[in-house]
Protein backbone atom coordinates (compact mmCIF):
# COMPACT_ATOMS: atom_id res chain seq x y z
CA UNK A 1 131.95 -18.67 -87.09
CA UNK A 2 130.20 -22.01 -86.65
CA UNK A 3 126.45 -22.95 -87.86
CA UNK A 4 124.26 -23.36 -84.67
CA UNK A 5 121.55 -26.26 -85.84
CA UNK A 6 118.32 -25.98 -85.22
CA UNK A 7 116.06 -28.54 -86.32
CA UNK A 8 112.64 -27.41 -87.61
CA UNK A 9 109.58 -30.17 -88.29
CA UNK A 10 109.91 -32.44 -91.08
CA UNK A 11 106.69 -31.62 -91.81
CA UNK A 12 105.98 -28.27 -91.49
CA UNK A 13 109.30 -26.37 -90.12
CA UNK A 14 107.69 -25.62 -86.80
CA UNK A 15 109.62 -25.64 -83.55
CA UNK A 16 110.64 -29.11 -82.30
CA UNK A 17 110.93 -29.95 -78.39
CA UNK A 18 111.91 -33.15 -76.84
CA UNK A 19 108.84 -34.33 -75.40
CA UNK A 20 109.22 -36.41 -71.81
CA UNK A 21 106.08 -38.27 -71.72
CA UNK A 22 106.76 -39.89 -75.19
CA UNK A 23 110.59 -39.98 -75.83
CA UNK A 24 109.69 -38.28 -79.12
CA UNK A 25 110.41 -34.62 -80.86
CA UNK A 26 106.92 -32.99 -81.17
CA UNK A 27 106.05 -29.94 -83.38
CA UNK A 28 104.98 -27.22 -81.30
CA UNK A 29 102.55 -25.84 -84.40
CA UNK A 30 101.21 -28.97 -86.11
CA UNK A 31 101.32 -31.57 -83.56
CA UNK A 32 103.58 -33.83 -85.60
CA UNK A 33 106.18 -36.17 -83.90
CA UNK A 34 108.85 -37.68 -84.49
CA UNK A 35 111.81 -40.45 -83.69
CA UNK A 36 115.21 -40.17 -82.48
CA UNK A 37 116.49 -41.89 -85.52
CA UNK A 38 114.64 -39.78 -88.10
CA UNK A 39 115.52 -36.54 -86.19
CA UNK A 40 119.43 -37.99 -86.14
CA UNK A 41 119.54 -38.46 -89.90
CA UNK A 42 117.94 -35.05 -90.56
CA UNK A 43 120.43 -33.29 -87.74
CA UNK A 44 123.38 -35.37 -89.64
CA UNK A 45 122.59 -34.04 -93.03
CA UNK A 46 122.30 -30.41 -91.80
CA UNK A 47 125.85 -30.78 -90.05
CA UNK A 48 127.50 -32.12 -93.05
CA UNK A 49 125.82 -28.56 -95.39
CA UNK A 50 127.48 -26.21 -92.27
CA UNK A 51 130.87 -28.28 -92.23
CA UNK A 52 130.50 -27.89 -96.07
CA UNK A 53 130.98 -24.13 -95.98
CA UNK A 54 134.12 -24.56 -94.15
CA UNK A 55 133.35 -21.68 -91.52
CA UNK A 56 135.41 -21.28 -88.60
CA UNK A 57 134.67 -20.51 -85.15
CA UNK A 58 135.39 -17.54 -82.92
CA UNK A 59 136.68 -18.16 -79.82
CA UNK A 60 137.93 -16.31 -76.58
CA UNK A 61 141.61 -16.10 -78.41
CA UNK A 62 140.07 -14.58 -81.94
CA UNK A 63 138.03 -12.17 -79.84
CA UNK A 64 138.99 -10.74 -76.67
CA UNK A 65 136.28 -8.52 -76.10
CA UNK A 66 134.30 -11.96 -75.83
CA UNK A 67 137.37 -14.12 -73.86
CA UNK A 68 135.43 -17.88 -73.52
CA UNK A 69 132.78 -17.43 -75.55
CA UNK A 70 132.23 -19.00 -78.75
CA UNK A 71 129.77 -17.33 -81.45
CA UNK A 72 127.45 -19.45 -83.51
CA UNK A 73 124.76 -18.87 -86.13
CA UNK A 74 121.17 -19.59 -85.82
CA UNK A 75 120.36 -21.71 -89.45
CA UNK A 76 117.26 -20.88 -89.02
CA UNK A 77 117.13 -17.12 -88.79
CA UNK A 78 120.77 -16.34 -89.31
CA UNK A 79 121.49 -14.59 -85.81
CA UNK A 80 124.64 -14.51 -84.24
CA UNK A 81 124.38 -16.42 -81.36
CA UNK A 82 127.36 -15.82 -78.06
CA UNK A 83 127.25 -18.33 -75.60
CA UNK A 84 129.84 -19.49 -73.46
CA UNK A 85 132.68 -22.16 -74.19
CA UNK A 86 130.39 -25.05 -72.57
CA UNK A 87 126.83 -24.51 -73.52
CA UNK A 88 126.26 -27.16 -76.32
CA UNK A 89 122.28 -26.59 -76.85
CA UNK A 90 120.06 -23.44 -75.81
CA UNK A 91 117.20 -21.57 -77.71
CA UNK A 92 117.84 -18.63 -80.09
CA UNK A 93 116.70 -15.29 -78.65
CA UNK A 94 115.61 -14.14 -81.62
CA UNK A 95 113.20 -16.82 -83.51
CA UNK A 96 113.14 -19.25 -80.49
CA UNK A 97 114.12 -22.51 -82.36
CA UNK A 98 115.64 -24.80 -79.93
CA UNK A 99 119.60 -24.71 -80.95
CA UNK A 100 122.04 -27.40 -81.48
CA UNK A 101 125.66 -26.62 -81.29
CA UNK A 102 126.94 -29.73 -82.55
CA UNK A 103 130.64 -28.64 -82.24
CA UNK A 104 130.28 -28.93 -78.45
CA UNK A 105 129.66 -32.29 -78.48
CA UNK A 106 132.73 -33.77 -81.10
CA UNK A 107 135.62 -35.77 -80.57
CA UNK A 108 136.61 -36.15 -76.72
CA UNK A 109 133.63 -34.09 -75.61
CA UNK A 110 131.06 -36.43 -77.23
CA UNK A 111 129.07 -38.08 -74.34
CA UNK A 112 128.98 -41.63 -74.38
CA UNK A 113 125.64 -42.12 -72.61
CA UNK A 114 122.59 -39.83 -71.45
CA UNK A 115 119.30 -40.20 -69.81
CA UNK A 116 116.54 -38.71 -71.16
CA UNK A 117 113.74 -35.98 -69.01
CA UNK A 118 111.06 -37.62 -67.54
CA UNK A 119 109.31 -34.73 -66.35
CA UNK A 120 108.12 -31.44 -68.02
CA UNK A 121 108.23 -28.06 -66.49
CA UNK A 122 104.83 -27.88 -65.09
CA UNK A 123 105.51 -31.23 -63.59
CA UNK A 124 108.88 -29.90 -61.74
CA UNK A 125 107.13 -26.64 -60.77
CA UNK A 126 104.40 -28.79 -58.78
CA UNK A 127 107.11 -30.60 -57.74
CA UNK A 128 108.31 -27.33 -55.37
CA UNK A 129 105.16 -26.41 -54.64
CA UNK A 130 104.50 -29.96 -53.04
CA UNK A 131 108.05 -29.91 -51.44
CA UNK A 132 108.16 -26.30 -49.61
CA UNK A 133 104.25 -27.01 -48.55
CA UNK A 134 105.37 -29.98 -46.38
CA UNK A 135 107.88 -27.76 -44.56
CA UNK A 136 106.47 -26.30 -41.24
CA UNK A 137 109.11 -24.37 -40.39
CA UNK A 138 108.87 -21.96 -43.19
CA UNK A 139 108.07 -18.62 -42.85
CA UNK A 140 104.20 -17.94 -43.87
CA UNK A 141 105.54 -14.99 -46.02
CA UNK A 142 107.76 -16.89 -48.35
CA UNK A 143 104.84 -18.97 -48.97
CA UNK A 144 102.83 -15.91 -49.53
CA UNK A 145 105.29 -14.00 -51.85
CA UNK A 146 107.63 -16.87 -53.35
CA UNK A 147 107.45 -16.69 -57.08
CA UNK A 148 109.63 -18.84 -59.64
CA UNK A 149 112.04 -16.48 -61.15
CA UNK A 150 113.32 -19.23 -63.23
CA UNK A 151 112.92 -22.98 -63.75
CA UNK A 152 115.15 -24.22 -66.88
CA UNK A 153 115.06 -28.21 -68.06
CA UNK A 154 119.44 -28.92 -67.87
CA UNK A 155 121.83 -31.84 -69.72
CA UNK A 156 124.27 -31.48 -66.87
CA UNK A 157 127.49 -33.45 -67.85
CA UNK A 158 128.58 -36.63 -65.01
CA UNK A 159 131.61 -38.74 -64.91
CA UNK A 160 130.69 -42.33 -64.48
CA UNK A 161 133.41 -44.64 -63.12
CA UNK A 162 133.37 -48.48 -62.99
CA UNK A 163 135.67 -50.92 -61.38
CA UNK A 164 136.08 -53.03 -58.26
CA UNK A 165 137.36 -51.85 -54.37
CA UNK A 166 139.90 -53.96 -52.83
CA UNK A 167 139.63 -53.58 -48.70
CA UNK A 168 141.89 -54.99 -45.57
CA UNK A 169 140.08 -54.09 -41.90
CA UNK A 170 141.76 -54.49 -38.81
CA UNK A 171 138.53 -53.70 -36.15
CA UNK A 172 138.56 -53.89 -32.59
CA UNK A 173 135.65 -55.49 -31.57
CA UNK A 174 133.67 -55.71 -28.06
CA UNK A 175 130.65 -57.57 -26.47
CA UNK A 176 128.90 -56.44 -23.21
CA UNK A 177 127.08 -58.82 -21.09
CA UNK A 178 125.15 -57.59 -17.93
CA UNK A 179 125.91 -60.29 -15.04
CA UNK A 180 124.14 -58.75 -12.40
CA UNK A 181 127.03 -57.11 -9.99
CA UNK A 182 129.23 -56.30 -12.94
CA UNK A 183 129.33 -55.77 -16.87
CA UNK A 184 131.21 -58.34 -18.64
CA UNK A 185 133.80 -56.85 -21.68
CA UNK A 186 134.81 -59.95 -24.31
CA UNK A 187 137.32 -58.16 -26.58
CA UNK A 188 138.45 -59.15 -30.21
CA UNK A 189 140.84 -58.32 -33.14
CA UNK A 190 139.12 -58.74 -35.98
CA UNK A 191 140.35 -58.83 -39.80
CA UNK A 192 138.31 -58.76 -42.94
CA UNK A 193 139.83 -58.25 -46.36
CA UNK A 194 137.32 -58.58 -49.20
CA UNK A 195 136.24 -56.61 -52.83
CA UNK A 196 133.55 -54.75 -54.11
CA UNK A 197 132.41 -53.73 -57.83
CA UNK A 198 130.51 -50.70 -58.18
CA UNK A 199 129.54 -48.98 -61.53
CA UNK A 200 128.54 -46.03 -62.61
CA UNK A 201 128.97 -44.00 -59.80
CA UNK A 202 128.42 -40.57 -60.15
CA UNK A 203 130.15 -36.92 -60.24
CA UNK A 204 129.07 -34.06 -61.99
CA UNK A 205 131.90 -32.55 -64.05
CA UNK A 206 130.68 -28.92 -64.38
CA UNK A 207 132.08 -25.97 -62.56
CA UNK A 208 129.28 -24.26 -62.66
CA UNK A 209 126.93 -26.92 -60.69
CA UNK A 210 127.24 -27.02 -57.11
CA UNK A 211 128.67 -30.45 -56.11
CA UNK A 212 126.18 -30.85 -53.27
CA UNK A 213 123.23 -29.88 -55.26
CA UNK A 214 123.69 -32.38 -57.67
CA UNK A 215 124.60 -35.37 -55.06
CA UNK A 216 121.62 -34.92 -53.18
CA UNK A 217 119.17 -35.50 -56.04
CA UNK A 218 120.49 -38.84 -56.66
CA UNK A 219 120.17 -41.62 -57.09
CA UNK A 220 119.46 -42.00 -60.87
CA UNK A 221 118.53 -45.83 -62.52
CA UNK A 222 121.31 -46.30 -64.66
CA UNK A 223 120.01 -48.91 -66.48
CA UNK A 224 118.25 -46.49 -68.60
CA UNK A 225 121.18 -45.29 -69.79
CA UNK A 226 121.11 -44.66 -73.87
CA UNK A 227 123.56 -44.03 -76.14
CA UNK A 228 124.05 -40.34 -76.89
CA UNK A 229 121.67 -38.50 -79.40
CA UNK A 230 121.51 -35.14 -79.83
CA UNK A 231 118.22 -35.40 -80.75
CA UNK A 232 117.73 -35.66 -76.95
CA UNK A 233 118.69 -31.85 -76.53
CA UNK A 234 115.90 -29.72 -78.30
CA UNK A 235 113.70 -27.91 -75.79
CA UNK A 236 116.59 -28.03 -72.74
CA UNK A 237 119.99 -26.61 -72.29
CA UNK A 238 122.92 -28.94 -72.11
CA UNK A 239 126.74 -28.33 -70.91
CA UNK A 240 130.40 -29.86 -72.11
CA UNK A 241 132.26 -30.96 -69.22
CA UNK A 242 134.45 -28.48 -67.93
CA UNK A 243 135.93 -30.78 -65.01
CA UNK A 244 138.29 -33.38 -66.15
CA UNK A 245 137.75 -37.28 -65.22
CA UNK A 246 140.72 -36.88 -62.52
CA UNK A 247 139.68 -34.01 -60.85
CA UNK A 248 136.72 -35.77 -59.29
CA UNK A 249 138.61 -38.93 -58.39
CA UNK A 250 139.13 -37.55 -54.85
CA UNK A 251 134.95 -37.46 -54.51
CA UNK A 252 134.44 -40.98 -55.97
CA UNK A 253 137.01 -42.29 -54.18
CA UNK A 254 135.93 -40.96 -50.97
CA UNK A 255 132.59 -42.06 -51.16
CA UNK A 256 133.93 -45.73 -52.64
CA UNK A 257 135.97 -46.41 -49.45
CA UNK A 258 133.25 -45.31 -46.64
CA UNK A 259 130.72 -47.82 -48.29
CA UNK A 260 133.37 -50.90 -48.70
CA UNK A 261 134.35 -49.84 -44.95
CA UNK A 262 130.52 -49.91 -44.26
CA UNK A 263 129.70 -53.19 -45.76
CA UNK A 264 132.86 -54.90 -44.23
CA UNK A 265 131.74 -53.59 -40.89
CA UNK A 266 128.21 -55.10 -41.43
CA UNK A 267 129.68 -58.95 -41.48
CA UNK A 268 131.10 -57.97 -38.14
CA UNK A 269 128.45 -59.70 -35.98
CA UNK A 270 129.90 -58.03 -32.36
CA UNK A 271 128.09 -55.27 -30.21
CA UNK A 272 130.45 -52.67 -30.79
CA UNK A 273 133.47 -52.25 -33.85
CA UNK A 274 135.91 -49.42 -34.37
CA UNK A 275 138.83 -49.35 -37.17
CA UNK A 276 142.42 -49.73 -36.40
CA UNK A 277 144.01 -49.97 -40.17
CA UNK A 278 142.12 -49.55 -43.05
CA UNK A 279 143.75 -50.21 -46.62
CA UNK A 280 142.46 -49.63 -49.76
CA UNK A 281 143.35 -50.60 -53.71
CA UNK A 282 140.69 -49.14 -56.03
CA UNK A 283 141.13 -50.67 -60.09
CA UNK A 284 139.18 -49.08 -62.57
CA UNK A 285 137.70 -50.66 -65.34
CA UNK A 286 135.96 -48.03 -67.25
CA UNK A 287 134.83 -43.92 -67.16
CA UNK A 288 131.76 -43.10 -69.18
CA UNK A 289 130.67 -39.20 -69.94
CA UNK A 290 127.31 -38.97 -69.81
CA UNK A 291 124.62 -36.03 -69.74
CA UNK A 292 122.14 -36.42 -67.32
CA UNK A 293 118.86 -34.93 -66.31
CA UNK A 294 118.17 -32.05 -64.05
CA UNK A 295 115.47 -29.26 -63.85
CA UNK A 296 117.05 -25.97 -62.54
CA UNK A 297 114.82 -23.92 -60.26
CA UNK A 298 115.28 -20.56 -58.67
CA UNK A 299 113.42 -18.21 -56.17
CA UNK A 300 114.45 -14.93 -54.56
CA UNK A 301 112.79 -14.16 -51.15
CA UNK A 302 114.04 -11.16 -48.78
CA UNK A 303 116.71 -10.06 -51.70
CA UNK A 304 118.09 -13.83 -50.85
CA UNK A 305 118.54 -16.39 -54.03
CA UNK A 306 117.29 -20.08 -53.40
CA UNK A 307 118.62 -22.45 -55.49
CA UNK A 308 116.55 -26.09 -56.00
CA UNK A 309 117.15 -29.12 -58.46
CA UNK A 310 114.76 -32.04 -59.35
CA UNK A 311 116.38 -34.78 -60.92
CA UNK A 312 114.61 -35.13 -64.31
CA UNK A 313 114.44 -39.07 -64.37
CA UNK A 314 113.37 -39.74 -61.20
CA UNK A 315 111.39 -36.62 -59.67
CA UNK A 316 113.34 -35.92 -56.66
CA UNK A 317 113.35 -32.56 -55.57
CA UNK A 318 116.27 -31.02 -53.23
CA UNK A 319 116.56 -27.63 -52.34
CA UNK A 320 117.36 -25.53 -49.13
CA UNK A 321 114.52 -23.53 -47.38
CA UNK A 322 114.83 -20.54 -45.05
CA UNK A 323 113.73 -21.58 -41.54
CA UNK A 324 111.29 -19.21 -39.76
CA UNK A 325 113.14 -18.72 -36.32
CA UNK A 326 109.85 -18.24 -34.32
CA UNK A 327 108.61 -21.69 -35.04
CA UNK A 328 111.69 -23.29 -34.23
CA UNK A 329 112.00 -22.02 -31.05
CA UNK A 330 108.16 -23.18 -30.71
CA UNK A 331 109.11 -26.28 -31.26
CA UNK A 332 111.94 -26.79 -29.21
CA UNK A 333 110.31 -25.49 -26.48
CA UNK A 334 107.49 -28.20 -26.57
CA UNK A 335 110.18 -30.83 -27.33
CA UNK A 336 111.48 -29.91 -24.02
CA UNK A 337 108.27 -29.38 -22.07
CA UNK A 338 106.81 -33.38 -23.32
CA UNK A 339 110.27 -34.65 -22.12
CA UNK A 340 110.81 -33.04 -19.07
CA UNK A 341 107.33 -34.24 -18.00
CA UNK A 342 108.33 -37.95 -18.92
CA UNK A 343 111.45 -37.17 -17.25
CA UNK A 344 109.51 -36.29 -13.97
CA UNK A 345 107.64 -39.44 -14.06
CA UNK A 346 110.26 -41.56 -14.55
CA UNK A 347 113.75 -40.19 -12.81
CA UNK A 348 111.59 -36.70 -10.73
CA UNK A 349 112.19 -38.64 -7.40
CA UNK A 350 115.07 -39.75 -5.16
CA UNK A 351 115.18 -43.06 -3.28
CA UNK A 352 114.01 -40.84 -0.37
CA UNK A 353 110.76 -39.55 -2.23
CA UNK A 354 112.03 -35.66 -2.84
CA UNK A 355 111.91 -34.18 -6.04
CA UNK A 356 114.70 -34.06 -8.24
CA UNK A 357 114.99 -31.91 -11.27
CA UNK A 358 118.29 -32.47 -12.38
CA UNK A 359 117.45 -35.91 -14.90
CA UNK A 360 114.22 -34.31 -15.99
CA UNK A 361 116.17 -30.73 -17.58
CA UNK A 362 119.10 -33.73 -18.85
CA UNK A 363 116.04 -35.06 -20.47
CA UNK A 364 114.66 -31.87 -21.85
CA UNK A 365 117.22 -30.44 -22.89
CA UNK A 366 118.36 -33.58 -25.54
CA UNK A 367 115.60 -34.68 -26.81
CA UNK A 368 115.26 -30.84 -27.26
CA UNK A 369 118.62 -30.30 -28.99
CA UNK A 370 117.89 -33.37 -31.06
CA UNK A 371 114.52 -32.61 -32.07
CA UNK A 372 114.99 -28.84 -33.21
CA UNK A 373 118.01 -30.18 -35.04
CA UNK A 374 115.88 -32.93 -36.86
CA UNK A 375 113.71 -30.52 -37.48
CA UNK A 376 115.96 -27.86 -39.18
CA UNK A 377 118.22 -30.18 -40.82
CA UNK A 378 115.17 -31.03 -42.68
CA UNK A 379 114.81 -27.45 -43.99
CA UNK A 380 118.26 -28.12 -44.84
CA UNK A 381 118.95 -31.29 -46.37
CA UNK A 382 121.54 -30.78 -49.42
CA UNK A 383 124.97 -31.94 -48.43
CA UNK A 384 128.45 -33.77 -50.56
CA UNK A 385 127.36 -37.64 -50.38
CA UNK A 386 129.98 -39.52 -48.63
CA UNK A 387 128.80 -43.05 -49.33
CA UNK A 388 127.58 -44.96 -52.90
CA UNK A 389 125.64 -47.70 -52.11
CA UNK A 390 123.22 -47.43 -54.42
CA UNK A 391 126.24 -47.98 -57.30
CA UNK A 392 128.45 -51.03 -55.31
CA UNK A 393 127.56 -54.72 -54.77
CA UNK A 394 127.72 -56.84 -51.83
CA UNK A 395 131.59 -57.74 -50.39
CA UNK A 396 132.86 -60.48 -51.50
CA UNK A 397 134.89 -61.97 -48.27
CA UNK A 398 138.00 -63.35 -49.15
CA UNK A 399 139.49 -63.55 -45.33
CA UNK A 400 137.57 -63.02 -41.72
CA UNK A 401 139.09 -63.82 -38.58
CA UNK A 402 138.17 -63.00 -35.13
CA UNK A 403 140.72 -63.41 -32.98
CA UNK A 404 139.81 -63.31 -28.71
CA UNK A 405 142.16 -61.11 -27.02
CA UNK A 406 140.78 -60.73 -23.42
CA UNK A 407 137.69 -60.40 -20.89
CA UNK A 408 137.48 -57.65 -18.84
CA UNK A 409 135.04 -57.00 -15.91
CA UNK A 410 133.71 -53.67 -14.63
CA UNK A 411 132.07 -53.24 -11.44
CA UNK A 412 128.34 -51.45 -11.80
CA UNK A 413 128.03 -48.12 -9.70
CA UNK A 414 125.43 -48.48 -7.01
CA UNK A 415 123.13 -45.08 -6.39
């Protein structure tokens, strides 16, 4: 069985929390803070005493009653402590010191990198309140009975991959000019090959996070990236990777050819461009582990679980809301009403001066369908990212040509 550190004041033993607002570890008794470095050298000496005793550590194999679970003890109290295989700091249920397992974080599961919390609890729980409250579409109830079950401060482990994107277009390409009696086609072949660093792009590398959860509260500021300190972890819960580097090439790489297509396509300087061939080489250059910040909120409303995260650098706040179905009919049906009144004005008559009412309900009825769908996709927003812009540099052009392959002419139809 394997010491579990947990790191009391240097002063007075009290209960030490990483504290946001100062980037220190402050005593929760007698006020007393402290560095990274002097928490470090204290956390060091304490690891080398539990190595010392040469204690083993249970594991899913030695116990199969507990399959996955590793068993540590508290140094402070001397409680056995279960967690599973991938928890690598949590609080002891028994004296509540904030608890280091050190052994999580060794060899290839050491993170190279991780940014530290911004934001304290009460901080992320205003943070929901403000987001739901600028929802209209939520039902008055859940803002009546909605209570935070649980709200929990998370080092959730990320992949970061570096390199450069190698891409060859081939885009058809058309202008339109009006000329009166007819539109006017010009189209072109058009071919740009060109390459595009991007670092640090992200992807989360635990199973138990949910993949569009944690895209939609990026992006984080990498350049606050520090090297890895567990004296970062006291006061917050923090997971091993569980999802190996290659396993989330297939999202990075996605997302890595959809912005190089994107930026390619935005040198394109024609009214309209569609792919023909697209063509890819991605090099990497380096893969960084890193444990990043996220505060973990949950509700339960109607015996239904709602799931939010903030990211804990940064402050945003993503999280699906139900949709009160009343309202949203509401305001469809005025979406429909203001535009099939415009609709009248503009298209309700013929050339002969009768009403017509079929362009004013084709009016309604899409700025309808597009408006209620704004509107709930709003209530709605987390979704996979498929593009990483905020990780990639401009393309570098290497070869553009835009080859003229034809005018074509189409006649206007006359009413």
């Amino acid at each position: 069985m394997a010491d579990a550190l947990a790191i009391g004041c240097l002063a007075c033993g009290g209960e030490l929390s990483f504290d946001p607002a100062t980037g220190k570890l402050v005593c929760e008794y007698c006020g007393s803070s402290f560095t990274n470095e002097e928490i470090d050298a204290a956390y060091k000496e304490k690891q080398e005493k539990a190595e010392a005793k040469g204690d083993g550590e249970i594991t899913g194999e030695d116990d199969p009653e507990n399959a996955g679970m590793h068993a540590f003890t508290c140094s402070t109290c001397g409680a056995e402590l279960l967690t599973d295989g991938n928890t690598g700091a949590s609080t002891c249920p028994y004296c509540g010191n904030n608890t280091i397992m050190p052994a999580q974080f060794t060899g290839n599961f050491k993170p190279d990198h991780v940014i530290p919390f911004k934001f304290k609890k009460e901080q992320a729980v205003a943070k929901y309140k403000e987001y739901y409250q600028k929802r209209k579409l939520i039902p008055k109830d859940f803002v009546a009975s909605n209570k935070v079950e649980e709200i929990q401060g998370v080092y959730v482990p990320f992949w970061l991959f570096d390199g450069t994107i190698g891409i060859r277009g081939l885009y058809e390409a058309k202008d339109k000019y009006d000329r009166g009696e007819y539109i006017e086609i010009k189209e072109y072949r058009v071919l740009r090959e060109g390459t595009v660093d991007f670092r640090n792009v992200p992807a989360d590398a635990s199973k138990r996070m949910d993949d569009a959860l944690m895209d939609s509260i990026e992006p984080y500021n990498f350049a606050e990236l520090k090297d890895f300190s567990m004296s970062y972890l006291p006061g917050f819960l923090a997971e091993k990777f569980d999802v190996e580097d290659k396993d989330d090439i297939d999202r990075i790489e996605k997302r890595l050819k959809n912005t190089a297509d994107e930026k390619a396509r935005a040198t394109i300087k024609h009214n309209s461009v569609s792919a023909e061939n697209l063509d890819f080489k991605i090099e990497y250059s380096g893969r960084h582990y890193a444990l990043l910040p996220v505060w973990m909120l949950t509700t339960n409303w109607q015996s239904n679980k709602y799931t939010f995260a903030m990211n804990g650098q940064t402050g945003k706040f993503i999280g699906d809301l139900p949709v009160d179905k009343g309202k949203l009919t509401a305001l469809v049906a005025v979406i429909f009403i203001i535009a099939f009144i415009i609709g009248m004005i503009l298209f309700g008559h013929d050339e002969n001066g009768d009403t017509t009412l079929m362009m004013p309900i084709i009016i309604g009825v899409v700025a309808a369908a597009i408006g209620g769908g704004a509107a709930y996709g709003s209530m709605k927003p987390v979704a996979i990212k498929h593009e990483a812009r905020e990780y990639m540099d401009s393309i570098n052009i290497t070869s553009a040509q835009d080859d003229y392959i034809r005018t074509v002419r189409q006649q206007k139809q006359r009413n």
